[in-house]
N, C-alpha and C. Protein backbone atom coordinates (compact mmCIF):
# COMPACT_ATOMS: atom_id res chain seq x y z
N UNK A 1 -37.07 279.37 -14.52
CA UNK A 1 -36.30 278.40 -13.79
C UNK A 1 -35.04 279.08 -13.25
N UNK A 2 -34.72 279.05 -11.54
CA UNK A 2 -33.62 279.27 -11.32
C UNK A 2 -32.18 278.61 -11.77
N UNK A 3 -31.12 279.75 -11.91
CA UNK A 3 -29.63 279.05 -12.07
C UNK A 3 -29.08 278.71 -10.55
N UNK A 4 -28.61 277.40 -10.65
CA UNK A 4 -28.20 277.24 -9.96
C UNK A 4 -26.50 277.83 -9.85
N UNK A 5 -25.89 278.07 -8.89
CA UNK A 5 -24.75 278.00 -8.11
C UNK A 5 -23.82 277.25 -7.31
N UNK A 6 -22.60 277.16 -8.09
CA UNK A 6 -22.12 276.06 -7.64
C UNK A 6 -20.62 277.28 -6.71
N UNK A 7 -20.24 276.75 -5.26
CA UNK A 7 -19.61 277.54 -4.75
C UNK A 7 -18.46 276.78 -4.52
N UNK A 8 -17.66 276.90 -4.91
CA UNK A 8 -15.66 276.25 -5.10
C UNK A 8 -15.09 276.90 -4.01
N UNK A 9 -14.85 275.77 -2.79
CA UNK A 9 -14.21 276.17 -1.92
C UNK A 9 -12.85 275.76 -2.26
N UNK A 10 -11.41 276.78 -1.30
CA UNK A 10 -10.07 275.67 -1.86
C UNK A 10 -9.34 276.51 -0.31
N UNK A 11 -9.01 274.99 0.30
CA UNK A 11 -8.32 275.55 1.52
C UNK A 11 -7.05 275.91 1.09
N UNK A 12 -6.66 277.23 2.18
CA UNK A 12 -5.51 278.07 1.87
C UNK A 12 -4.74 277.64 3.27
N UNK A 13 -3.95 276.26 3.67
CA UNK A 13 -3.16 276.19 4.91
C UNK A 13 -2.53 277.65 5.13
N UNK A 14 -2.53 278.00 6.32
CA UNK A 14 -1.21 279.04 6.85
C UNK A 14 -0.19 278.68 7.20
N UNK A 15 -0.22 277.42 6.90
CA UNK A 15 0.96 276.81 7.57
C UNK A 15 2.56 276.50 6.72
N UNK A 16 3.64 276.44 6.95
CA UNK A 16 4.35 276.04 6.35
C UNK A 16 4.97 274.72 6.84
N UNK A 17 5.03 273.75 5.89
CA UNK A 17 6.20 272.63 6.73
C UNK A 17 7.21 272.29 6.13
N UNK A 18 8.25 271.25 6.77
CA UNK A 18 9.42 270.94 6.70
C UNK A 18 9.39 269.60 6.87
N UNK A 19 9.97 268.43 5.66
CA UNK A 19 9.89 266.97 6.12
C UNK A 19 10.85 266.80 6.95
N UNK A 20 11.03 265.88 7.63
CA UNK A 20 12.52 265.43 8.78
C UNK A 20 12.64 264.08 8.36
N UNK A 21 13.46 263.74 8.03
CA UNK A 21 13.96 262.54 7.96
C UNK A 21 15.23 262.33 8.81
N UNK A 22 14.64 261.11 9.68
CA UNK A 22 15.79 260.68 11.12
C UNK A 22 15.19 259.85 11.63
N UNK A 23 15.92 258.82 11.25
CA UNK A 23 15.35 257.37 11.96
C UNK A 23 15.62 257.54 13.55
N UNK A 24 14.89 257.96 14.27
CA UNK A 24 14.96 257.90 16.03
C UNK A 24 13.76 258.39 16.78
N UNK A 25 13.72 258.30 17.46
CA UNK A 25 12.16 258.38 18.34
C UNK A 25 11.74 259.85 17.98
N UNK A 26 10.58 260.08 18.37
CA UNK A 26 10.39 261.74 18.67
C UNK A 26 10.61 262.42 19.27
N UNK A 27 10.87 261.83 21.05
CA UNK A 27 11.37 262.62 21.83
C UNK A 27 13.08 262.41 21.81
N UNK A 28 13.22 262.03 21.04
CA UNK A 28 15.34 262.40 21.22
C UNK A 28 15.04 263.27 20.14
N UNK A 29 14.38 263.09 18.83
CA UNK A 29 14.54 264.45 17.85
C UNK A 29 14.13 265.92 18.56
N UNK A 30 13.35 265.65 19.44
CA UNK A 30 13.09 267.07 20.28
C UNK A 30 14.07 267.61 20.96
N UNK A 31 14.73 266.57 21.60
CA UNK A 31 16.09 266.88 22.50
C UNK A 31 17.09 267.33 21.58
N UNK A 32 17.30 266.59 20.79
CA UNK A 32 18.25 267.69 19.43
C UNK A 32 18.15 268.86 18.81
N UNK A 33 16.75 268.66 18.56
CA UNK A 33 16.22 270.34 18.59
C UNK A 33 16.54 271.23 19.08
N UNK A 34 16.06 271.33 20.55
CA UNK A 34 16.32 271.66 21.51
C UNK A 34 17.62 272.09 21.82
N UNK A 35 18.84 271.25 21.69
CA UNK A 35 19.86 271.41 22.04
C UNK A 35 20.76 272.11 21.18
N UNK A 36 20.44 271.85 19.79
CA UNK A 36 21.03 272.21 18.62
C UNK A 36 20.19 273.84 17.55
N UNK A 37 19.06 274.32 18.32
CA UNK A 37 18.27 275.15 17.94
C UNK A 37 18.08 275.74 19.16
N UNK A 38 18.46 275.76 20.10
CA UNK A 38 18.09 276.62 21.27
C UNK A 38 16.53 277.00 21.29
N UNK A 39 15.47 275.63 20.65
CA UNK A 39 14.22 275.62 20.65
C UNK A 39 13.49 275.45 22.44
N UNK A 40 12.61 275.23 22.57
CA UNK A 40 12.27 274.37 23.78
C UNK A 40 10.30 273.67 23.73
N UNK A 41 10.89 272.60 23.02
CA UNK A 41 9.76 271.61 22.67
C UNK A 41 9.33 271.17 23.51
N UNK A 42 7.49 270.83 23.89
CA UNK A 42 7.78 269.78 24.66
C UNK A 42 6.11 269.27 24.23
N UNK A 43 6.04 268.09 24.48
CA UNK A 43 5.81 267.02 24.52
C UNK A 43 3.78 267.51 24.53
N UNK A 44 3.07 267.17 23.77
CA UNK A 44 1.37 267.66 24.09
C UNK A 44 0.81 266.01 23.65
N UNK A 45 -0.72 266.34 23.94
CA UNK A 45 -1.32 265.38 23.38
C UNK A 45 -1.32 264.97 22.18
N UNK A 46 -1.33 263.75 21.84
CA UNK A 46 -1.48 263.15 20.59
C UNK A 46 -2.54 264.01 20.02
N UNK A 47 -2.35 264.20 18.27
CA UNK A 47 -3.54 264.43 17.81
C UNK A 47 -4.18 262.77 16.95
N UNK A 48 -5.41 263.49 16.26
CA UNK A 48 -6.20 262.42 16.05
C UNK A 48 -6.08 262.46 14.27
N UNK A 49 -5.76 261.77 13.78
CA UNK A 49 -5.70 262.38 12.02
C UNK A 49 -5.94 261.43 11.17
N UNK A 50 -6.81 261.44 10.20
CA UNK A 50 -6.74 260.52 8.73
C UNK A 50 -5.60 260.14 8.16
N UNK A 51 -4.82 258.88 8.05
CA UNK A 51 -3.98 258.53 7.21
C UNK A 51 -4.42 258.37 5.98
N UNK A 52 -3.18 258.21 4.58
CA UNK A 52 -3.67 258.08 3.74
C UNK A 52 -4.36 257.39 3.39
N UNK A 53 -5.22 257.13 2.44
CA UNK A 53 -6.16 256.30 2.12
C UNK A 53 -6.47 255.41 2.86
N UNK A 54 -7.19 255.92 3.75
CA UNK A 54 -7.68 255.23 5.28
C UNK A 54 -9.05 255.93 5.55
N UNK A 55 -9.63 255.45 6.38
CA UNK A 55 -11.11 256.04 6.87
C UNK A 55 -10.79 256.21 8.52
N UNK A 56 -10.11 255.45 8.59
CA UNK A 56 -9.94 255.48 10.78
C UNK A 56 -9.10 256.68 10.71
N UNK A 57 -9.52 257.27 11.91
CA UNK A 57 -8.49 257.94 12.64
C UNK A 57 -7.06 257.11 13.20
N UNK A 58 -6.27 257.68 13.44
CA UNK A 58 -5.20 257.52 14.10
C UNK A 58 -4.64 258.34 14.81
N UNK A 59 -3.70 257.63 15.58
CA UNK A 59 -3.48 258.46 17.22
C UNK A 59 -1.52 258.73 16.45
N UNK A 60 -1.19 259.68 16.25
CA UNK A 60 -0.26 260.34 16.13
C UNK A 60 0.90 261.60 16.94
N UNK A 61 2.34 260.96 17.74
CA UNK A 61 2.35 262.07 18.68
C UNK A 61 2.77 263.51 18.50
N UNK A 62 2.55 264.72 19.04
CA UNK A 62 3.00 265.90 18.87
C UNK A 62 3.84 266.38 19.63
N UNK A 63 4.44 267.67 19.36
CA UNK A 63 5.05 268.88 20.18
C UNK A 63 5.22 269.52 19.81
N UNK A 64 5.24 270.90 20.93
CA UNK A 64 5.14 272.15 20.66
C UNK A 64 5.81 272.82 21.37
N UNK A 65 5.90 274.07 20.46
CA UNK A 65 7.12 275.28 20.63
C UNK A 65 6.75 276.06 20.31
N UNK A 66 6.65 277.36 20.99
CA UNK A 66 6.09 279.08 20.71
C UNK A 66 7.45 280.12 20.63
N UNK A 67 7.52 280.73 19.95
CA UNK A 67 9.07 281.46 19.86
C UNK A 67 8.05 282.96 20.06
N UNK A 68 7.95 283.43 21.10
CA UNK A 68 7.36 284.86 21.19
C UNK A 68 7.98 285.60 20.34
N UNK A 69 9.30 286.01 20.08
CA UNK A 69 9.92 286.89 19.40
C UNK A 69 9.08 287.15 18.09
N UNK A 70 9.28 285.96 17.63
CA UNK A 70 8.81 285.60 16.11
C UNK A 70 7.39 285.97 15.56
N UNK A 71 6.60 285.57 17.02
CA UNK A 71 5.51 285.16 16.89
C UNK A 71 5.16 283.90 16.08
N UNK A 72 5.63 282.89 16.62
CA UNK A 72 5.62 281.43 15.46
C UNK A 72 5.24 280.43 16.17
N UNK A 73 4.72 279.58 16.04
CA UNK A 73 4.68 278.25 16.45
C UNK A 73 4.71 277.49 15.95
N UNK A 74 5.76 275.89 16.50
CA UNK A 74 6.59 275.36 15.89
C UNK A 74 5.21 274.09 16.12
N UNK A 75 5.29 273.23 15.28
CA UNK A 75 4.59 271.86 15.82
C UNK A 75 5.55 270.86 15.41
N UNK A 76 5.98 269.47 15.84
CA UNK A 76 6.57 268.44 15.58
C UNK A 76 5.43 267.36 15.60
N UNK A 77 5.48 266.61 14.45
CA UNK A 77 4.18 266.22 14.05
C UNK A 77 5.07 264.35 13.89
N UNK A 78 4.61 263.50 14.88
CA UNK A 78 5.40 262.47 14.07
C UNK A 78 4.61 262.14 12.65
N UNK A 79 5.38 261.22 11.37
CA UNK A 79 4.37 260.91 10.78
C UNK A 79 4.14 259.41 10.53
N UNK A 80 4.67 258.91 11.79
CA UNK A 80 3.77 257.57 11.69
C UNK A 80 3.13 257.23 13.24
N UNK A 81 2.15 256.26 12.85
CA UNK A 81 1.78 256.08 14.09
C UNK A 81 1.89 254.41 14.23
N UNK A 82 1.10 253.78 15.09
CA UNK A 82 1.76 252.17 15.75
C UNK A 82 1.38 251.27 14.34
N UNK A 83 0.18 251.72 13.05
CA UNK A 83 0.50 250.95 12.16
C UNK A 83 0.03 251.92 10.41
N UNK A 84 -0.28 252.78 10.95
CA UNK A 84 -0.01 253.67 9.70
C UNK A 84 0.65 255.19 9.13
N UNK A 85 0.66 255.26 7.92
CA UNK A 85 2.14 256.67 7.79
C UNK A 85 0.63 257.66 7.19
N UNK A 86 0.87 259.38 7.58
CA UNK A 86 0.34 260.50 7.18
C UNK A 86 0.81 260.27 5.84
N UNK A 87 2.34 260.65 5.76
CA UNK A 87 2.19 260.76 4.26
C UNK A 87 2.73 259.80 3.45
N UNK A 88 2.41 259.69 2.26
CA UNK A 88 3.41 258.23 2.14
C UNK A 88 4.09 258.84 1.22
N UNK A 89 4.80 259.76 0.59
CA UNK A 89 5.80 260.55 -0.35
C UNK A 89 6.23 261.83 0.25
N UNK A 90 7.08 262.11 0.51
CA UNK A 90 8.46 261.03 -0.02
C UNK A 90 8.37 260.32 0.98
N UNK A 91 9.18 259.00 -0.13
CA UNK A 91 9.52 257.79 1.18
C UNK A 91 10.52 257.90 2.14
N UNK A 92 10.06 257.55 3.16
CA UNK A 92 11.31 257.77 4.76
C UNK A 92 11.12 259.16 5.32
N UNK A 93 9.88 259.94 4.93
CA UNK A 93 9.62 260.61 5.69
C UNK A 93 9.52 260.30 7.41
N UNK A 94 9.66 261.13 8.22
CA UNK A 94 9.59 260.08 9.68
C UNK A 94 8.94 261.34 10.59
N UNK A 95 8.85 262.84 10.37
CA UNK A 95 8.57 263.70 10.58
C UNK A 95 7.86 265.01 10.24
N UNK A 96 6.83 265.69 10.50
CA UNK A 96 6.69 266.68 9.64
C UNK A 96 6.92 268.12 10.75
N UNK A 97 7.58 269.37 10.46
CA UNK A 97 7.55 270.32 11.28
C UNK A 97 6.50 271.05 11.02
N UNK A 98 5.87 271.65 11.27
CA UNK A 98 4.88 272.72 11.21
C UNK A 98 5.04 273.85 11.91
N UNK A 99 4.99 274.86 10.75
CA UNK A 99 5.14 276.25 11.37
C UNK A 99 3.88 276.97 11.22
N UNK A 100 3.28 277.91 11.72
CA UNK A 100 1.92 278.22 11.76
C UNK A 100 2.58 279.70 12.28
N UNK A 101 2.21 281.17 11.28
CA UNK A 101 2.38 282.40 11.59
C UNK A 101 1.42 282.88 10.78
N UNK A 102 1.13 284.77 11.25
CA UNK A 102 0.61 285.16 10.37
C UNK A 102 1.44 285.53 9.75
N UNK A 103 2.96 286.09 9.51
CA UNK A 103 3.47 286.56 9.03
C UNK A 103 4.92 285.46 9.23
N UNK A 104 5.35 285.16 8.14
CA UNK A 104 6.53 284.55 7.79
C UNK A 104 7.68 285.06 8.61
N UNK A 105 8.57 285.00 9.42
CA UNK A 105 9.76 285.96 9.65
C UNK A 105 10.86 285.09 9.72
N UNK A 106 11.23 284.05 9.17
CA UNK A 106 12.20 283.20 8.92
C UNK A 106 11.97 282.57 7.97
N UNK A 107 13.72 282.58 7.57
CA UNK A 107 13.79 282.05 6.20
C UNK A 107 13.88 280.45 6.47
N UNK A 108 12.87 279.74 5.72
CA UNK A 108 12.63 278.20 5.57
C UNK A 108 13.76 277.29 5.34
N UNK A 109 14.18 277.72 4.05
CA UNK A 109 16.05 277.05 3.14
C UNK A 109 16.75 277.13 4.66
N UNK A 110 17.07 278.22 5.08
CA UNK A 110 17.72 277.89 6.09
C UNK A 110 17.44 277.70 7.58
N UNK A 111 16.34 277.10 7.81
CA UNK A 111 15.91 276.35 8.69
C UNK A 111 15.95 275.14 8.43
N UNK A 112 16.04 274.79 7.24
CA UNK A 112 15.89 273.38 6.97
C UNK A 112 17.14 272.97 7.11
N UNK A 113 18.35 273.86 6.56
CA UNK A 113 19.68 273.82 6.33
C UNK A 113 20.32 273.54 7.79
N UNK A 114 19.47 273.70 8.85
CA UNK A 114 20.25 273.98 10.09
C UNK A 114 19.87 272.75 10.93
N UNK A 115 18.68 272.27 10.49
CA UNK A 115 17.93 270.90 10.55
C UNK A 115 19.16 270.14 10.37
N UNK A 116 19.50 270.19 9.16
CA UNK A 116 20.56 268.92 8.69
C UNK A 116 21.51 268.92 9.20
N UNK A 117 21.96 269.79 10.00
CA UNK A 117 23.26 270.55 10.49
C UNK A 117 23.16 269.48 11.49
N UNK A 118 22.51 269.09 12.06
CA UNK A 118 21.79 268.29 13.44
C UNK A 118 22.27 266.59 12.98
N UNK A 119 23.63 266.23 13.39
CA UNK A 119 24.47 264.37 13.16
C UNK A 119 23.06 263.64 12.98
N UNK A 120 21.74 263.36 13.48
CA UNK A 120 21.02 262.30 13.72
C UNK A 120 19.92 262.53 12.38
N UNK A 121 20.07 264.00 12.08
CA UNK A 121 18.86 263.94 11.12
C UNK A 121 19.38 263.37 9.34
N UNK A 122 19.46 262.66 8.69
CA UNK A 122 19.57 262.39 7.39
C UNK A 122 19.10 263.89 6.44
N UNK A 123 18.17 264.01 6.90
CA UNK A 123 17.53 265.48 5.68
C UNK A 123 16.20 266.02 6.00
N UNK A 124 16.46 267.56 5.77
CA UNK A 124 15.02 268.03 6.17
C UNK A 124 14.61 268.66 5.14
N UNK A 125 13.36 268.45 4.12
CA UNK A 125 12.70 269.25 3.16
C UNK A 125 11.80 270.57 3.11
N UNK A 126 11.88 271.57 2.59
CA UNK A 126 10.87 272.07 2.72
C UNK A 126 9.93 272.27 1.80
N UNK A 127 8.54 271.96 2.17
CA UNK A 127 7.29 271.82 1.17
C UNK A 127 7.09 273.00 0.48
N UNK A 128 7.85 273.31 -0.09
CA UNK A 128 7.56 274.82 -0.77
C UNK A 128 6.18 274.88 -1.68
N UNK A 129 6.05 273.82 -2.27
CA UNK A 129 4.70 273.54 -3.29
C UNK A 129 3.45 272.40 -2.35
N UNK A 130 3.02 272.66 -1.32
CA UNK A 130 2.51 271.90 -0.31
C UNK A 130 0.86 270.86 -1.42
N UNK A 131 0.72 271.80 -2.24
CA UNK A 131 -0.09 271.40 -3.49
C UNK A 131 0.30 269.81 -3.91
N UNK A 132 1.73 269.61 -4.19
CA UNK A 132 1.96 269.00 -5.10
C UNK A 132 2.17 267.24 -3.97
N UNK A 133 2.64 267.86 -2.90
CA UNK A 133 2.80 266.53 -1.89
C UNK A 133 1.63 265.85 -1.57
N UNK A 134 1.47 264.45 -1.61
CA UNK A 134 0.03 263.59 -1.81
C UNK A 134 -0.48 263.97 0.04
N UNK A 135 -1.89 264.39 -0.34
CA UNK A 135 -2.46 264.19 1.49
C UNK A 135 -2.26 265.16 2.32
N UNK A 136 -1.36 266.18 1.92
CA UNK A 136 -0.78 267.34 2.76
C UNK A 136 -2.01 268.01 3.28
N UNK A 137 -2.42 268.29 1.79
CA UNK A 137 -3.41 269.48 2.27
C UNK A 137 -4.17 269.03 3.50
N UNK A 138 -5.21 267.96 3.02
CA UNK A 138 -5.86 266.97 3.89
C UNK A 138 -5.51 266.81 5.68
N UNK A 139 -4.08 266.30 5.25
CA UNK A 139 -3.69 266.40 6.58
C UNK A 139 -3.65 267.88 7.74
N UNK A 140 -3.32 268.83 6.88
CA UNK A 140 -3.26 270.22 7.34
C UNK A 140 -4.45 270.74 7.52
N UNK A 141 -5.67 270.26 7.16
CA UNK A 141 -7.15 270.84 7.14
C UNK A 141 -7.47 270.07 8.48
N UNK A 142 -6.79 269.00 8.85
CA UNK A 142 -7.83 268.04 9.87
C UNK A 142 -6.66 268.29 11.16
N UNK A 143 -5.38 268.78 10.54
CA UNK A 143 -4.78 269.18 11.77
C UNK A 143 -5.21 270.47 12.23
N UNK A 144 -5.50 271.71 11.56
CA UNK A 144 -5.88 272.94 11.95
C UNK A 144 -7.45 272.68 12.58
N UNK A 145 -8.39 271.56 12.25
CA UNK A 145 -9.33 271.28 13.28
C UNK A 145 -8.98 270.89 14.51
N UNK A 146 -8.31 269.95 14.53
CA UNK A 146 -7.27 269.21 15.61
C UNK A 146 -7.11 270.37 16.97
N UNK A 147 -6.39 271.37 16.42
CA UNK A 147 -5.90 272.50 17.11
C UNK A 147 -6.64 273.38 17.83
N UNK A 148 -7.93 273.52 16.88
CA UNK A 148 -9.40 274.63 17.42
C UNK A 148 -9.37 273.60 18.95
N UNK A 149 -10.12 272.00 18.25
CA UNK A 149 -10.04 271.32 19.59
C UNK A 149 -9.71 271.39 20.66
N UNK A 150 -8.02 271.36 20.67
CA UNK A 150 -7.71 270.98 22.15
C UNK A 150 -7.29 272.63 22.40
N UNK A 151 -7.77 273.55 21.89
CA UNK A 151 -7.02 274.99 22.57
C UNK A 151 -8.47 275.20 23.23
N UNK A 152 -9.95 274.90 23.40
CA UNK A 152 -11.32 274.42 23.47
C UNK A 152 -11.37 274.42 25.36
């Protein structure tokens, strides 16, 4: 009788993020960005993503930012949409940043630090343990499909 094999997959995001908390639209948090990070965001298609403990998709808006230097790309991810939230911990999350490199070349603490620096934002976290935040992963597996998509 054959043994069977059991094969344990475990997604490894490349991504790093940052919560934003700032009660205000998405496109004025871009304009602050922008203005206050000498970023230059702008505005892409919605992606399509599983909320928590949900089965529908939802229509969620984005933006994007490429820093050639760095080689980085920035995503601004809102995290709610017209009636449900990506993540639901921490509470008053209102944002998620996404950074996507192969190679790290900025320090996070103080990106986040410079985030806050910004009058409109209340606080920006960074997911250092992305494990431990409910849905992350999830969300980051169906956003990195998301992405194959529309670059397609």
């Amino acid at each position: 009788m054959s043994k069977k094999l059991q094969l344990d997959l475990k997604y490894i995001p490349d991504f790093e993020v940052v919560g934003v908390f700032a009660g205000i639209q998405d496109y004025r948090l871009c304009w602050l960005i922008n203005k206050y990070l000498n970023a230059d965001f702008c505005r892409e298609k919605d992606v399509l993503l599983t909320p928590f403990k949900n089965k529908e998709k939802a229509s969620f808006s984005m933006f994007y930012y490429k820093n050639e230097n760095l080689q980085l790309k920035y995503y601004l991810l809102s995290n709610k949409s017209e009636q449900y939230k990506l993540l639901p911990e921490p509470k008053g999350i209102d944002f998620l940043l996404i950074l996507k490199s192969k190679e790290m070349r900025i320090d996070l603490n103080e990106l986040s630090g410079k985030l806050r620096n910004i009058p409109q934002i209340s606080t920006a976290l960074w997911f250092k343990e992305p494990d431990k935040v409910k849905n992350l992963y999830n969300i980051l597996y169906e956003f990195e499909i998301e992405l194959l998509n529309i670059s397609k």
